[in-house]
Protein backbone atom coordinates (compact mmCIF):
# COMPACT_ATOMS: atom_id res chain seq x y z
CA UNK A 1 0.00 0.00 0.00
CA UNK A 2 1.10 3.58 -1.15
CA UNK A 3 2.18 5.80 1.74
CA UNK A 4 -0.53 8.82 2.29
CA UNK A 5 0.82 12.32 2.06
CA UNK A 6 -1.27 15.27 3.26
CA UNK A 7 -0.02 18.64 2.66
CA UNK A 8 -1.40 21.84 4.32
CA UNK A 9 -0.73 25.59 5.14
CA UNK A 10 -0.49 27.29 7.97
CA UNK A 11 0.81 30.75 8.83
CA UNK A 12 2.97 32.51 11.72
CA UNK A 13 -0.03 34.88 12.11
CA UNK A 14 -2.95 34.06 9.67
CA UNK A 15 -4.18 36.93 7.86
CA UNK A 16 -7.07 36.93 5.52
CA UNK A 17 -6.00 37.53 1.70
CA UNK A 18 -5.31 41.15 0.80
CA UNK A 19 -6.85 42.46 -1.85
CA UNK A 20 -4.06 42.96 -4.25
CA UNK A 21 -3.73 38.86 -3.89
CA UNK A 22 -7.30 38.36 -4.56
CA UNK A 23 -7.69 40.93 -7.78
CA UNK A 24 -4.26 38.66 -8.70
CA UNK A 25 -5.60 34.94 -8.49
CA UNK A 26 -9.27 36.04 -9.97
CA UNK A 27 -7.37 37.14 -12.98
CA UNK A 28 -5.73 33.95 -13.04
CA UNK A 29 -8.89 31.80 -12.40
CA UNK A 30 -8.38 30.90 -9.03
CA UNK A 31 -11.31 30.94 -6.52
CA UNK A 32 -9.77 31.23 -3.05
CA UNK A 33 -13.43 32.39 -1.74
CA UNK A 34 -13.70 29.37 0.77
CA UNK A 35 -10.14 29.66 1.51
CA UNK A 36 -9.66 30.72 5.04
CA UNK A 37 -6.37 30.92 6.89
CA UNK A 38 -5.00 29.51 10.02
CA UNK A 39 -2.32 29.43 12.79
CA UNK A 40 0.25 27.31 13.05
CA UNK A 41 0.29 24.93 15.86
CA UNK A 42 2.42 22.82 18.05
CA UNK A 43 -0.26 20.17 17.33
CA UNK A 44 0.80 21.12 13.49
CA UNK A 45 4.55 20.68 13.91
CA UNK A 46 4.29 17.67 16.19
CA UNK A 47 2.75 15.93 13.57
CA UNK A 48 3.82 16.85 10.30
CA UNK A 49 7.47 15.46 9.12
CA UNK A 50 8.64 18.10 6.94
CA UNK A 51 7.96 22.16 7.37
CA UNK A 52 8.48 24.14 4.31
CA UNK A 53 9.02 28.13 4.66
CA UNK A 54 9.16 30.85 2.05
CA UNK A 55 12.13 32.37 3.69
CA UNK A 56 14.52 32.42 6.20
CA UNK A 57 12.63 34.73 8.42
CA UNK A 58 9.49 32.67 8.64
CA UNK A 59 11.57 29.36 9.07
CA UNK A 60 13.92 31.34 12.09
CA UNK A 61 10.47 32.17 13.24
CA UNK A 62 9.13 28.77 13.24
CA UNK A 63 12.03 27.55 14.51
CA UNK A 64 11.76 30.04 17.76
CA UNK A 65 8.15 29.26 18.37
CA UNK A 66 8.93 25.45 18.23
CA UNK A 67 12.54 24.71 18.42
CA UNK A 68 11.36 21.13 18.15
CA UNK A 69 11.44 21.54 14.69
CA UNK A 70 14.90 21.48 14.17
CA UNK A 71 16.07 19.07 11.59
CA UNK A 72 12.55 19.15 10.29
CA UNK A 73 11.86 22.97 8.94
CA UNK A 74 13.82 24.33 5.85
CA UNK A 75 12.82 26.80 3.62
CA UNK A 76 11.55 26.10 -0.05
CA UNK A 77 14.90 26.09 -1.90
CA UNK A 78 16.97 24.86 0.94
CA UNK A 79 14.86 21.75 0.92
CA UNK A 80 15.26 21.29 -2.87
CA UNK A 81 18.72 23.00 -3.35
CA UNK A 82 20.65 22.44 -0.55
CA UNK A 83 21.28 25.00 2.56
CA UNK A 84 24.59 26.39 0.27
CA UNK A 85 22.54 27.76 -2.00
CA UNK A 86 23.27 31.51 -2.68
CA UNK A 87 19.86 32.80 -2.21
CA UNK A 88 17.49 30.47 0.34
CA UNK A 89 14.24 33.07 0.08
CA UNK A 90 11.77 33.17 -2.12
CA UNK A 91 10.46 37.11 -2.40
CA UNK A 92 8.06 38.32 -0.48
CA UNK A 93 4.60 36.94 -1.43
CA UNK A 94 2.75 39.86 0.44
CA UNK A 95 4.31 42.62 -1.18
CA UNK A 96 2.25 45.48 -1.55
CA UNK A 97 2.00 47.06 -4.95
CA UNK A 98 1.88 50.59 -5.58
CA UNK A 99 -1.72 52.05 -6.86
CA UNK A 100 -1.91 54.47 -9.55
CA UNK A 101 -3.29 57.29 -7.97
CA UNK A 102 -5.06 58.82 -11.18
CA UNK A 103 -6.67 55.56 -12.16
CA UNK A 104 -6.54 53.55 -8.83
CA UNK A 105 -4.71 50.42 -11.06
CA UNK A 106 -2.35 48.39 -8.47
CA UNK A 107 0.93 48.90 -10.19
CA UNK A 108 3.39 45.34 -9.74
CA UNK A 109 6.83 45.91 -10.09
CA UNK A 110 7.96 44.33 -13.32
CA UNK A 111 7.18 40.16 -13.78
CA UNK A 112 5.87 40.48 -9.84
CA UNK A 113 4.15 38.54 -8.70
CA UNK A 114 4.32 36.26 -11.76
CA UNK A 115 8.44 35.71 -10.62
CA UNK A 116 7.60 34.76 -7.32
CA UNK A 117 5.12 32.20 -8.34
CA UNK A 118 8.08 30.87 -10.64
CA UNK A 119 10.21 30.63 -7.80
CA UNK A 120 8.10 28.26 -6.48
CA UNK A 121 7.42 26.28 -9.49
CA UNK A 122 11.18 25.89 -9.79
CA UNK A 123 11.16 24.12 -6.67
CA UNK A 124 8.39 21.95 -7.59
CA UNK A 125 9.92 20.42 -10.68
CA UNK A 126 13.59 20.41 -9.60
């Protein structure tokens, strides 16, 4: 019999999506309405076997809160590149865009967030 995997998401402090994230996936097709965030456990990190960050600071931070986790928490491209890779974050998925002030049009920094979300497919097919 096939070993089960189950793979969730959990936050350092759970936020609901921002807009800017929400105008983002609807114009990519993705419904996130019944998507609702939560905290991260010690329930959550007693039981899962591998923790996955987006960056250093969230993994230090996980890391504090349950030092328990050691040997078990790595970020994104540490886990699939090794921890000598040059750069171990992945950029900041809540960055706020700027908002044109004339027509009120959020304003992403150039291929953002489309890089970030190839960051992370980079690590899902390496």
């Amino acid at each position: 019999m096939a070993e089960k995997v189950k793979i969730g998401s959990a936050g350092i402090i759970p936020r609901e999506y921002l807009r800017h994230a929400l105008q983002y996936l609807a114009e990519k097709g993705i419904d996130v309405s019944s998507y609702r965030s939560r905290e991260l456990t010690k329930d959550m990190v007693m039981e899962a076997d591998l923790i996955l960050a987006i960056d250093r600071l969230i993994k230090g931070e996980v890391l504090h809160l349950y030092p328990e986790t050691s040997g078990k928490a790595f970020t994104f491209k540490e886990f699939v590149f090794g921890a000598s890779s040059q750069n171990l974050d992945i950029g900041d998925p809540m960055k706020l865009p700027e908002i044109d002030k004339e027509t009120g049009v959020w304003l992403w920094p150039d291929g953002y967030p489309d890089s970030y979300i190839a960051e992370i497919e980079q690590c899902l097919s390496h």
